[in-house]
Protein backbone atom coordinates (compact mmCIF):
# COMPACT_ATOMS: atom_id res chain seq x y z
CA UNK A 1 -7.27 -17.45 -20.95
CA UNK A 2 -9.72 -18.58 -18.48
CA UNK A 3 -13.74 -18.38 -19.62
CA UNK A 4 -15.92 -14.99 -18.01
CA UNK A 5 -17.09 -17.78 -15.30
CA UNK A 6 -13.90 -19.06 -13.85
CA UNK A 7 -12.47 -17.23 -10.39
CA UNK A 8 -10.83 -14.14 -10.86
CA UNK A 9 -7.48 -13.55 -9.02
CA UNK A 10 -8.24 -10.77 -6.99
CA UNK A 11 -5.12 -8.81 -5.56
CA UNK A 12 -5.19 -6.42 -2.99
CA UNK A 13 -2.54 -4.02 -3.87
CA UNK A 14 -3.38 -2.00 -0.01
CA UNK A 15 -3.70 -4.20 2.87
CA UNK A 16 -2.56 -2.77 6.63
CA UNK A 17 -1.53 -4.90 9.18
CA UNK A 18 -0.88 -4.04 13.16
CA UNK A 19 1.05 -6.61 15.10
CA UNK A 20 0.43 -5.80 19.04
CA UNK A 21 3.39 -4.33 20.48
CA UNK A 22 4.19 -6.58 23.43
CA UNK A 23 2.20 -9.77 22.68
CA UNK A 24 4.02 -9.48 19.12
CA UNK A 25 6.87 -7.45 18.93
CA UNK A 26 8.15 -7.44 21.84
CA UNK A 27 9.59 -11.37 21.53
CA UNK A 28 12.04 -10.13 18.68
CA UNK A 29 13.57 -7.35 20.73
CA UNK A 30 17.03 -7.97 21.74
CA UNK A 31 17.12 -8.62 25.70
CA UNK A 32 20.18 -5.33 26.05
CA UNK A 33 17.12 -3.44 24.78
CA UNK A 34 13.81 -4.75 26.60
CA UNK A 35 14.16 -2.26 29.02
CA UNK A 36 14.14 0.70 26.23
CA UNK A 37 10.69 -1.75 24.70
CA UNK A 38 8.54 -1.77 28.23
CA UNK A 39 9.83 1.87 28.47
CA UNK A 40 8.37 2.87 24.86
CA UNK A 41 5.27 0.87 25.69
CA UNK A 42 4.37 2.85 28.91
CA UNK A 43 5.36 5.85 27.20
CA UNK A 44 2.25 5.40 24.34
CA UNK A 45 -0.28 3.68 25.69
CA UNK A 46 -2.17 6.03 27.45
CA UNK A 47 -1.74 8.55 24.07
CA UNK A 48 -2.64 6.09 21.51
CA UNK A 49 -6.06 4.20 23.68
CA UNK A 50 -6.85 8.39 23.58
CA UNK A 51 -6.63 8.38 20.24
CA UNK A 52 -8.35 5.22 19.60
CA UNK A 53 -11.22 6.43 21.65
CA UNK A 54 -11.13 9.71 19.52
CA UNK A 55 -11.30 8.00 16.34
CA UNK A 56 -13.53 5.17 17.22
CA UNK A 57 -16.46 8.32 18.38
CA UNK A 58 -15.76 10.38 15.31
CA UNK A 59 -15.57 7.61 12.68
CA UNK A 60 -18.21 5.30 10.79
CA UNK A 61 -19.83 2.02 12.27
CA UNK A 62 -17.51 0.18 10.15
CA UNK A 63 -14.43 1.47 12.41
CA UNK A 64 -15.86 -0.55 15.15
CA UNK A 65 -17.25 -3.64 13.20
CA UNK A 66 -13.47 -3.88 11.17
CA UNK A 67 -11.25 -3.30 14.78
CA UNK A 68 -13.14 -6.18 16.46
CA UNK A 69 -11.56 -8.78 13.98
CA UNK A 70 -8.09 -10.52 15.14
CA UNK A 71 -6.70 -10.42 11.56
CA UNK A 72 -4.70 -6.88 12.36
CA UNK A 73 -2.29 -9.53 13.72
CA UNK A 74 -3.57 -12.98 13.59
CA UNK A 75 -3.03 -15.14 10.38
CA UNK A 76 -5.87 -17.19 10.52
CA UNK A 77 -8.68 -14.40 11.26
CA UNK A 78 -6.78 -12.19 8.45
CA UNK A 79 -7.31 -15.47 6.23
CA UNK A 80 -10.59 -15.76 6.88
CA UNK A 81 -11.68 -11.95 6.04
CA UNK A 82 -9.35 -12.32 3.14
CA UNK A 83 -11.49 -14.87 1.68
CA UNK A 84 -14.57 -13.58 2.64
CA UNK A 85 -13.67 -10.73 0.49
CA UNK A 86 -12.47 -13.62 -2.25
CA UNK A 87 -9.18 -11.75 -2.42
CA UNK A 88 -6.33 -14.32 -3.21
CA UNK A 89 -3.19 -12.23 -1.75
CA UNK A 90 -2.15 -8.79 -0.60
CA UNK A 91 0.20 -6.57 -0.33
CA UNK A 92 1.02 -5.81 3.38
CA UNK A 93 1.39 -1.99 5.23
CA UNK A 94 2.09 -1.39 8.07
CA UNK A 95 -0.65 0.60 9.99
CA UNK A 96 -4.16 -0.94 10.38
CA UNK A 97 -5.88 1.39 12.76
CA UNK A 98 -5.60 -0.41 15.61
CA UNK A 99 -2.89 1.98 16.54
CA UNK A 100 -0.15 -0.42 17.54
CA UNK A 101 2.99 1.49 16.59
CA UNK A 102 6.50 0.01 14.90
CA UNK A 103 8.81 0.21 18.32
CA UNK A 104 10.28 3.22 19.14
CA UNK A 105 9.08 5.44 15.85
CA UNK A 106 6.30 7.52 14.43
CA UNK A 107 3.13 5.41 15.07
CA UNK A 108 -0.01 7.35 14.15
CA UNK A 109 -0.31 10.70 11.74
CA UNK A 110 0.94 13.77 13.10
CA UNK A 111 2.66 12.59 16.02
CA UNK A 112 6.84 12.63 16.10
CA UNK A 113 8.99 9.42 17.06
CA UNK A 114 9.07 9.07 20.81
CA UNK A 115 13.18 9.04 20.57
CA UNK A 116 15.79 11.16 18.68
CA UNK A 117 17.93 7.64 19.27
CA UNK A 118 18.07 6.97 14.90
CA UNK A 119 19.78 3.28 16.06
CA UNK A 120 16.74 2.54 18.19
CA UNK A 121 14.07 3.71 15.81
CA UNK A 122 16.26 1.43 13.14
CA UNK A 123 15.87 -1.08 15.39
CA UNK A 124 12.76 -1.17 16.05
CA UNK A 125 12.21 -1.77 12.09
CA UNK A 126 13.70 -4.70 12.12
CA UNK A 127 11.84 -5.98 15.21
CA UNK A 128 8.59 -5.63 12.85
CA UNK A 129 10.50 -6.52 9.75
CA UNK A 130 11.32 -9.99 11.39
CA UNK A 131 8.10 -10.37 12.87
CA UNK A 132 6.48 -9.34 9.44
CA UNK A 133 9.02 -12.22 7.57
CA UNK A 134 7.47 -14.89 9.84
CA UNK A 135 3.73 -13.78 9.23
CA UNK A 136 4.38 -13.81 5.59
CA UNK A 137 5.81 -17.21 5.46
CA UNK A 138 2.70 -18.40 7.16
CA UNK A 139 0.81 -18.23 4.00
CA UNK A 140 3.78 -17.17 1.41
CA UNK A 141 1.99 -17.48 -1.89
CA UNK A 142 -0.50 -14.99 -0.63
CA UNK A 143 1.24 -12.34 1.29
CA UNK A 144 3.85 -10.01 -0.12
CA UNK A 145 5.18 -8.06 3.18
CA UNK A 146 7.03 -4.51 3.01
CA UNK A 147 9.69 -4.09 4.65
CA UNK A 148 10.51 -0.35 6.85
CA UNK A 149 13.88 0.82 6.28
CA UNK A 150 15.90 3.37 8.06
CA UNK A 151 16.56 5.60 4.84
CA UNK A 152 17.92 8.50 6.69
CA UNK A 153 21.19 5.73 6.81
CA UNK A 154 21.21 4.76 3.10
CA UNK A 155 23.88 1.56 3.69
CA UNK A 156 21.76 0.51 6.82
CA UNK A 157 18.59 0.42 4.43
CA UNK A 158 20.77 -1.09 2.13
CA UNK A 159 21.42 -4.00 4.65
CA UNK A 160 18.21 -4.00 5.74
CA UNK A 161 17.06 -4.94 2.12
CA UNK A 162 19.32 -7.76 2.03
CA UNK A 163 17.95 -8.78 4.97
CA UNK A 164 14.20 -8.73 4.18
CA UNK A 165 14.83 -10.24 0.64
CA UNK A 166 16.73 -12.81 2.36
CA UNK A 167 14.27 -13.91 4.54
CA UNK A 168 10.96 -13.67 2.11
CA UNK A 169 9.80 -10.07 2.09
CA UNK A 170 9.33 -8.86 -1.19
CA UNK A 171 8.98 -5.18 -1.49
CA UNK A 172 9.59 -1.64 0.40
CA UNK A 173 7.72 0.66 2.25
CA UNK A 174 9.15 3.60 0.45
CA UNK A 175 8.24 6.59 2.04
CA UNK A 176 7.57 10.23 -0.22
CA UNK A 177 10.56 12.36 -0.02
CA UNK A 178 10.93 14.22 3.74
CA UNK A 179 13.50 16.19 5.26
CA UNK A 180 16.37 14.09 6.86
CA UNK A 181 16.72 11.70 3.75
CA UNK A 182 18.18 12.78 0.39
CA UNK A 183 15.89 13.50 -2.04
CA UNK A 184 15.84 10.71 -4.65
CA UNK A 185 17.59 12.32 -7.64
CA UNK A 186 20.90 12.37 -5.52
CA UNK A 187 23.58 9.66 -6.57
CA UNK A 188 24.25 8.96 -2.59
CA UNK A 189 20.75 6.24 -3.58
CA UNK A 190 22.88 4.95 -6.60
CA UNK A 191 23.37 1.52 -4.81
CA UNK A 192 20.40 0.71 -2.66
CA UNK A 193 18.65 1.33 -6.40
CA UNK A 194 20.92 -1.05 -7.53
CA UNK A 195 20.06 -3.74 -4.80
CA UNK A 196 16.31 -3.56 -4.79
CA UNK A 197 16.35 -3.47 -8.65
CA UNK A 198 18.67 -6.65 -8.46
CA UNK A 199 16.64 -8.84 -6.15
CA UNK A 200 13.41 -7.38 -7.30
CA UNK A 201 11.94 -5.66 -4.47
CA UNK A 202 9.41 -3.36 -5.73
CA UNK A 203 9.16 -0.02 -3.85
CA UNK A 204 5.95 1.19 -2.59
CA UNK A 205 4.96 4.19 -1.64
CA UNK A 206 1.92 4.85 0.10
CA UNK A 207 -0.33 7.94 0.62
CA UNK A 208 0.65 9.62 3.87
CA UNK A 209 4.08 8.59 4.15
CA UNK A 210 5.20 12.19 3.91
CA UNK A 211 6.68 14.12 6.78
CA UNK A 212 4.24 13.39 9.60
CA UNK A 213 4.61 16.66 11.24
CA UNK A 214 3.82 19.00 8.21
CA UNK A 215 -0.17 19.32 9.38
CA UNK A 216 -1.36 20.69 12.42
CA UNK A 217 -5.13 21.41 13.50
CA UNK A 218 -8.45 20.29 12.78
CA UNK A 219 -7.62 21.03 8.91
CA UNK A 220 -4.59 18.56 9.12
CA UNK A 221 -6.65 15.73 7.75
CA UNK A 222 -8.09 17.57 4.68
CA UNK A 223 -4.69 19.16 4.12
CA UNK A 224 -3.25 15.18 4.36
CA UNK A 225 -5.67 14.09 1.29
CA UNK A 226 -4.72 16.88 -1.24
CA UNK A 227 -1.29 17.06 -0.23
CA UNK A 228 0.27 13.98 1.19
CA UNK A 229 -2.76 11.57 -0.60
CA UNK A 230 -1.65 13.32 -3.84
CA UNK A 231 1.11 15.36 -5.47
CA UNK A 232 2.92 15.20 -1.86
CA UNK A 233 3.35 11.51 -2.35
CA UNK A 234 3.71 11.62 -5.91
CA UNK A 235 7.44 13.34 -5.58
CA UNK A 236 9.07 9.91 -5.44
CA UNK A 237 8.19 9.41 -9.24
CA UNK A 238 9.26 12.92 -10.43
CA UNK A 239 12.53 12.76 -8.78
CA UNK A 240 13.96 9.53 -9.58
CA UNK A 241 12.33 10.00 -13.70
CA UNK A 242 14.89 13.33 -13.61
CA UNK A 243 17.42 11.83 -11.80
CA UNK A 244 17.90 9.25 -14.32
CA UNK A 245 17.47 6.30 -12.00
CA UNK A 246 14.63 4.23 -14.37
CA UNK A 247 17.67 4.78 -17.53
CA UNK A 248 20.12 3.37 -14.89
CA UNK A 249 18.22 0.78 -13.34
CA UNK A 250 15.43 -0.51 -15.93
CA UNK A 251 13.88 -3.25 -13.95
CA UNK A 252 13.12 -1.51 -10.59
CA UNK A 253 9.31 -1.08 -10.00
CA UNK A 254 7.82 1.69 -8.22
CA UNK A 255 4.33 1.54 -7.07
CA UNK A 256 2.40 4.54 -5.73
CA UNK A 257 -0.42 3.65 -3.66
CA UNK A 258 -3.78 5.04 -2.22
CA UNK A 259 -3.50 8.18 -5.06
CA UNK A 260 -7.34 7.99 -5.55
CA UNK A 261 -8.31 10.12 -8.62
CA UNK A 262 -8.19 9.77 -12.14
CA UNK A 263 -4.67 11.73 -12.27
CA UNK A 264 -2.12 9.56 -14.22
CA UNK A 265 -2.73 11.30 -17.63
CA UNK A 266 -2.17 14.47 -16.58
CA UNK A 267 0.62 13.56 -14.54
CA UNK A 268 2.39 12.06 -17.29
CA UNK A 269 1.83 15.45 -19.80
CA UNK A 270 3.35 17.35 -17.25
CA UNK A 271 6.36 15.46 -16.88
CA UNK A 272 6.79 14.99 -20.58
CA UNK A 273 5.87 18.73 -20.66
CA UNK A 274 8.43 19.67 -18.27
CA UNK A 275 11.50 17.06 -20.02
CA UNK A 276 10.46 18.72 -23.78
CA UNK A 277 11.04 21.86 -21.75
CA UNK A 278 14.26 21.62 -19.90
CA UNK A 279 15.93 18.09 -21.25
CA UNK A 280 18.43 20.04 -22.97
CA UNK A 281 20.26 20.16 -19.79
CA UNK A 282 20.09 16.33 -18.48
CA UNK A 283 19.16 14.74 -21.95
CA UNK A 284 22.26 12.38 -21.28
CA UNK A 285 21.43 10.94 -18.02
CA UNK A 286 17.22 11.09 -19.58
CA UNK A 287 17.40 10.16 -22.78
CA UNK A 288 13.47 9.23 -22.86
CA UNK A 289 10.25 10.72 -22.11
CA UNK A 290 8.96 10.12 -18.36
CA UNK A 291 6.21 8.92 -19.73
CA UNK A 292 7.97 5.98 -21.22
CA UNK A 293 9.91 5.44 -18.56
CA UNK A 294 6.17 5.25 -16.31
CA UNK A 295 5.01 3.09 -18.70
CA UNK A 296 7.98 0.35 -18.01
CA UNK A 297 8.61 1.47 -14.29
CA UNK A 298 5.19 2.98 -12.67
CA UNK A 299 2.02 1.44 -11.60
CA UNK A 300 -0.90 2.72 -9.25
CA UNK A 301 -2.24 0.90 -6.75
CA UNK A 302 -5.66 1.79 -6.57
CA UNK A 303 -7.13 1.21 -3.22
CA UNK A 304 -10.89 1.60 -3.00
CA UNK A 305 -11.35 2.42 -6.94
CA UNK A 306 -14.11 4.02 -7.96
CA UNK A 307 -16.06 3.05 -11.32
CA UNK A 308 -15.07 6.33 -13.15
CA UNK A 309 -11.73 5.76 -12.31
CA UNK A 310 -11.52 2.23 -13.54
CA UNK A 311 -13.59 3.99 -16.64
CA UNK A 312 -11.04 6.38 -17.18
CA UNK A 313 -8.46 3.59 -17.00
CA UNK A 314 -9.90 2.11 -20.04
CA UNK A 315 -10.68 5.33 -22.00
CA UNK A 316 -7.48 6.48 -21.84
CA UNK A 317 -5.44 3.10 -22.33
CA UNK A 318 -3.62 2.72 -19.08
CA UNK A 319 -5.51 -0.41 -17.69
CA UNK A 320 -2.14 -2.10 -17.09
CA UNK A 321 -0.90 0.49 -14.78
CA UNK A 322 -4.32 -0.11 -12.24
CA UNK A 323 -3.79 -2.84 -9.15
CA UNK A 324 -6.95 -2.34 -7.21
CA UNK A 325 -6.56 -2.63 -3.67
CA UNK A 326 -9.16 -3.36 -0.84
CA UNK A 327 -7.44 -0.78 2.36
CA UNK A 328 -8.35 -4.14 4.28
CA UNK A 329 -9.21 -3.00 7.05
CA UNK A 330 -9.32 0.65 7.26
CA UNK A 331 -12.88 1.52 7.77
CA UNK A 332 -12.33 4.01 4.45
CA UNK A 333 -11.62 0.67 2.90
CA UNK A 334 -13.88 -1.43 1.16
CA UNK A 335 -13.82 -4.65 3.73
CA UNK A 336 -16.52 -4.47 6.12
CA UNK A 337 -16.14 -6.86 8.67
CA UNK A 338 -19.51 -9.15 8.06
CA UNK A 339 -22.33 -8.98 11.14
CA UNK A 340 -22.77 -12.70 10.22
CA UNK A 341 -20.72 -15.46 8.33
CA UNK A 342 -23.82 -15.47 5.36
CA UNK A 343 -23.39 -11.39 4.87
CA UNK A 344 -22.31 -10.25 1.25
CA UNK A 345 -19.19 -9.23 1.03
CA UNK A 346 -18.38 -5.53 0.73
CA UNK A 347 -15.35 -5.28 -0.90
CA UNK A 348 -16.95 -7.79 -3.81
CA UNK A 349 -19.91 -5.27 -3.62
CA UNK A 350 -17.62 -2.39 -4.38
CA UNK A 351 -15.97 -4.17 -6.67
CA UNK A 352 -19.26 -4.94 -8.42
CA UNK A 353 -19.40 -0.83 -8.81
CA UNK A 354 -16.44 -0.41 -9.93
CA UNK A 355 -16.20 -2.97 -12.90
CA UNK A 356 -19.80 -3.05 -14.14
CA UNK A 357 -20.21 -3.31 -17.65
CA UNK A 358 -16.05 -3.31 -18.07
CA UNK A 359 -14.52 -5.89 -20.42
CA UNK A 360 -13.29 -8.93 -18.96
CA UNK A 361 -9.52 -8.34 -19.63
CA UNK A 362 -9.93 -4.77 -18.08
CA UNK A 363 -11.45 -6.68 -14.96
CA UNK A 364 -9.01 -9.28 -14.48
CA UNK A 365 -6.06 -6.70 -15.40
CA UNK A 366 -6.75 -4.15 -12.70
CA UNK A 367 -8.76 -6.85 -10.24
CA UNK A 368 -4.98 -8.54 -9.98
CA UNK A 369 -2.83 -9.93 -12.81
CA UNK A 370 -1.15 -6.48 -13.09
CA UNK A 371 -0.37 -7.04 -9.21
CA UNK A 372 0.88 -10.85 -9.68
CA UNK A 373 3.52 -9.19 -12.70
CA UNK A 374 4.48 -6.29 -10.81
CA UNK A 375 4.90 -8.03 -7.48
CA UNK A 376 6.43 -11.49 -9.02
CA UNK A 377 3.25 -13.39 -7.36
CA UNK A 378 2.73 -17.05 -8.32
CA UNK A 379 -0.18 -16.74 -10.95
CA UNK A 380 -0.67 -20.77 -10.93
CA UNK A 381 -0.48 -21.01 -7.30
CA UNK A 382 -3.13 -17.72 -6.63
CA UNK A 383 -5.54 -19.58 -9.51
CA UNK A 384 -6.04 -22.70 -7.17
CA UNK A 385 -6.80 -19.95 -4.32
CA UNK A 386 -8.72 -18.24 -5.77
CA UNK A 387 -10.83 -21.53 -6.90
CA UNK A 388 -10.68 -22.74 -2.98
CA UNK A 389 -12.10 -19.59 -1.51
CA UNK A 390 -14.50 -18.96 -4.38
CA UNK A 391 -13.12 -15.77 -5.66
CA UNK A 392 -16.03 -13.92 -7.52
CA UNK A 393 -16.03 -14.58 -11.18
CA UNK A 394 -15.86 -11.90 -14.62
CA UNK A 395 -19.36 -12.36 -14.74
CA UNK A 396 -19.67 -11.45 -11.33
CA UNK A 397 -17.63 -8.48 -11.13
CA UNK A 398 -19.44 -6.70 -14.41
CA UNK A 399 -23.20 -7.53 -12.91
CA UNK A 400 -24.16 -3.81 -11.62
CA UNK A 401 -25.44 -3.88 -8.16
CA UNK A 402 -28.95 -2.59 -7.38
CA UNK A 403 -27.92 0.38 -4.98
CA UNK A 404 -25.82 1.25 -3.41
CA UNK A 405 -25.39 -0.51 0.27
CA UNK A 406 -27.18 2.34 3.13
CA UNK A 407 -23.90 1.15 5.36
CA UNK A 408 -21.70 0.92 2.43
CA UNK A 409 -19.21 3.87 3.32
CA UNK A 410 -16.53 2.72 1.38
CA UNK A 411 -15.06 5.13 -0.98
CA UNK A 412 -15.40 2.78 -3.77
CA UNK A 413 -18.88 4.14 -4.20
CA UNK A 414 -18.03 7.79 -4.50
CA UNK A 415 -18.75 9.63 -7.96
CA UNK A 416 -16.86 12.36 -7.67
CA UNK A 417 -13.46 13.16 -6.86
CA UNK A 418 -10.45 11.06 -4.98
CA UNK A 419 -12.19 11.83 -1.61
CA UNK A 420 -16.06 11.85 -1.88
């Protein structure tokens, strides 16, 4: 065990990224369909610089500060902010806020996919997917990319996994449940379970990923944090612990992601509370409690986590179910993108919040190791990292800070609730 002064490996469990659609994306498409590209391209620019300019007017100085930095799409700027922030890898979204869509699909909250053509919105996941694989294997120890599936086709996603494990991805963007894919108690999933579990691509499921169009009006984004940031995304986990698919497949991981709040313990009552209840009828397919099969299965990644969350982590005993992540770079995130090379770092300033006066096996549980086991990372290779960037020590982490920044904004620094 290395001393309270050594780096910490620091893992962001929540990263976004936003490759630019034609100085990016648009290389990978196949030339039968650049025609259908340049056609989506005109289609959404003028809608998503409108939205830009509607978020960048309505949002906090550090949407402006974090959009001006290349490392939405370029690997050494995204390095550099990376280790400003002393975090030694991430796990990669799609979706930074720069609003640079996936081809042909659903590109920003709320709005639908510009086609109805399923083969085209397929395909343009696997223009990013590719284009993801190559960005990853530009620093592979430190980047674990998700790959977007078309799950309303379950043996296309299936080939599709294949694919990405094939060529170095290392996990799924696993949407919540939404209406054109079966739910995920049906057997139809039997085999794509079988595949990810097999090649160990952990499935991820992020805040948001709901159906886009369930929210409408200036309430949509508070009705998106209770519903899609919460229970809404939490669906995945109830349906496959009753459909039996942890019994069947005891090695796949499921992570759920951005669920601010200090919810797991309740959660897992009322699943055990609802098996003890109605088992009688399934007890052969879910022979165990859910919250066993969470405790093998389930972790939370914990973007921007706030220090009575990481409190009630270690009260209640599920410390090894916590993989903080940093949001890098939403500007509700804690990476601020520096006004100078010599600024503090924010996310190490948040972290500073969260983890004060923790013990240091709490701090380097949910700070990353629990994201190196559940994501397969190279611990060795992450410690050297972490060493060359200067990755902020135990004894950094648990030093309070003296306020909290005036430009901080992050929700790291909230007090009360998931949201403020």
């Amino acid at each position: 065990m290395p001393g309270n002064d050594a780096p910490v490996i620091v893992v962001s469990s929540d990263c976004h990224i936003g490759p630019r659609l034609v100085a990016d994306l648009r290389p990978y498409c196949p030339s039968a369909h650049l025609d259908d590209f340049d056609g989506f391209v005109a289609q959404t620019q003028a809608l998503r610089a409108d939205i830009y300019a509607r978020m960048a007017t309505r949002s906090s100085p550090a949407f402006t500060r974090n959009q001006s930095t290349a490392g939405h799409y370029d690997s050494e700027a995204r390095l550099r902010d990376l280790d400003h922030d002393g975090v030694a890898a991430e796990i990669i979204f799609h979706g930074s806020q720069n609003e640079e869509p996936i081809p042909f699909g659903t590109f920003v909250v709320f709005i639908d996919p510009s086609t109805n053509d399923k083969s085209l919105i397929a395909l343009g996941r696997h223009i990013y997917n590719q284009w993801l694989a190559d960005f990853c294997a530009l620093a592979p120890a430190r980047r674990v990319g998700l790959a977007q599936l078309p799950l309303w086709d379950i043996d296309a996603a299936i080939s599709e996994v294949e694919w990405a494990h094939a060529h170095g991805l290392r996990g799924i963007n696993f949407p919540a449940p939404r209406p054109g894919v079966p739910m995920y108690n049906d057997r139809a999933w039997e085999r794509f379970w079988a595949v990810c579990a097999e090649r160990h691509m952990t499935l991820t499921c992020h805040s948001g990923a709901g159906d886009p169009s369930a929210w409408t009006g200036p309430e949509a984004t508070a009705l998106l944090s209770i519903e899609s940031g919460g229970w809404f995304s939490r669906r995945a986990l109830h349906q496959m612990i009753f459909g039996g698919v942890f019994e069947r497949h005891p090695d796949l991981q499921l992570v759920l992601t951005e669920q601010p709040g200090d919810w797991w313990p309740y959660t897992l009552r009322e699943l055990d509370s609802a098996w003890m209840a109605h088992s009688h009828e399934f007890r052969d397919q879910v022979p165990r409690l859910p919250s066993e099969y969470c405790q093998r299965n389930v972790s939370v990644g914990s973007s921007f986590l706030a220090h009575f969350e990481a409190e009630a982590a270690v009260r209640d005993g599920y410390v090894d179910k916590i993989l903080w992540g940093s949001d890098y770079p939403h500007m509700e995130g804690t990476y601020q993108r520096p006004h100078d090379v010599d600024d503090p770092s924010m996310s190490q300033l948040a972290m500073r919040h969260t983890f004060a006066g923790l013990d240091a096996g709490a701090v380097r549980a949910m700070a990353g190791e629990n994201a190196v086991r559940v994501y397969g990372l190279d611990a060795d290779e992450l410690t050297h990292v972490a060493t060359r960037i200067g990755a902020p020590s135990v004894v950094d982490l648990t030093t309070p800070i003296d306020a909290v920044p005036a430009d901080g904004g992050a929700l790291a620094f909230r007090t009360f609730g998931p949201w403020a």
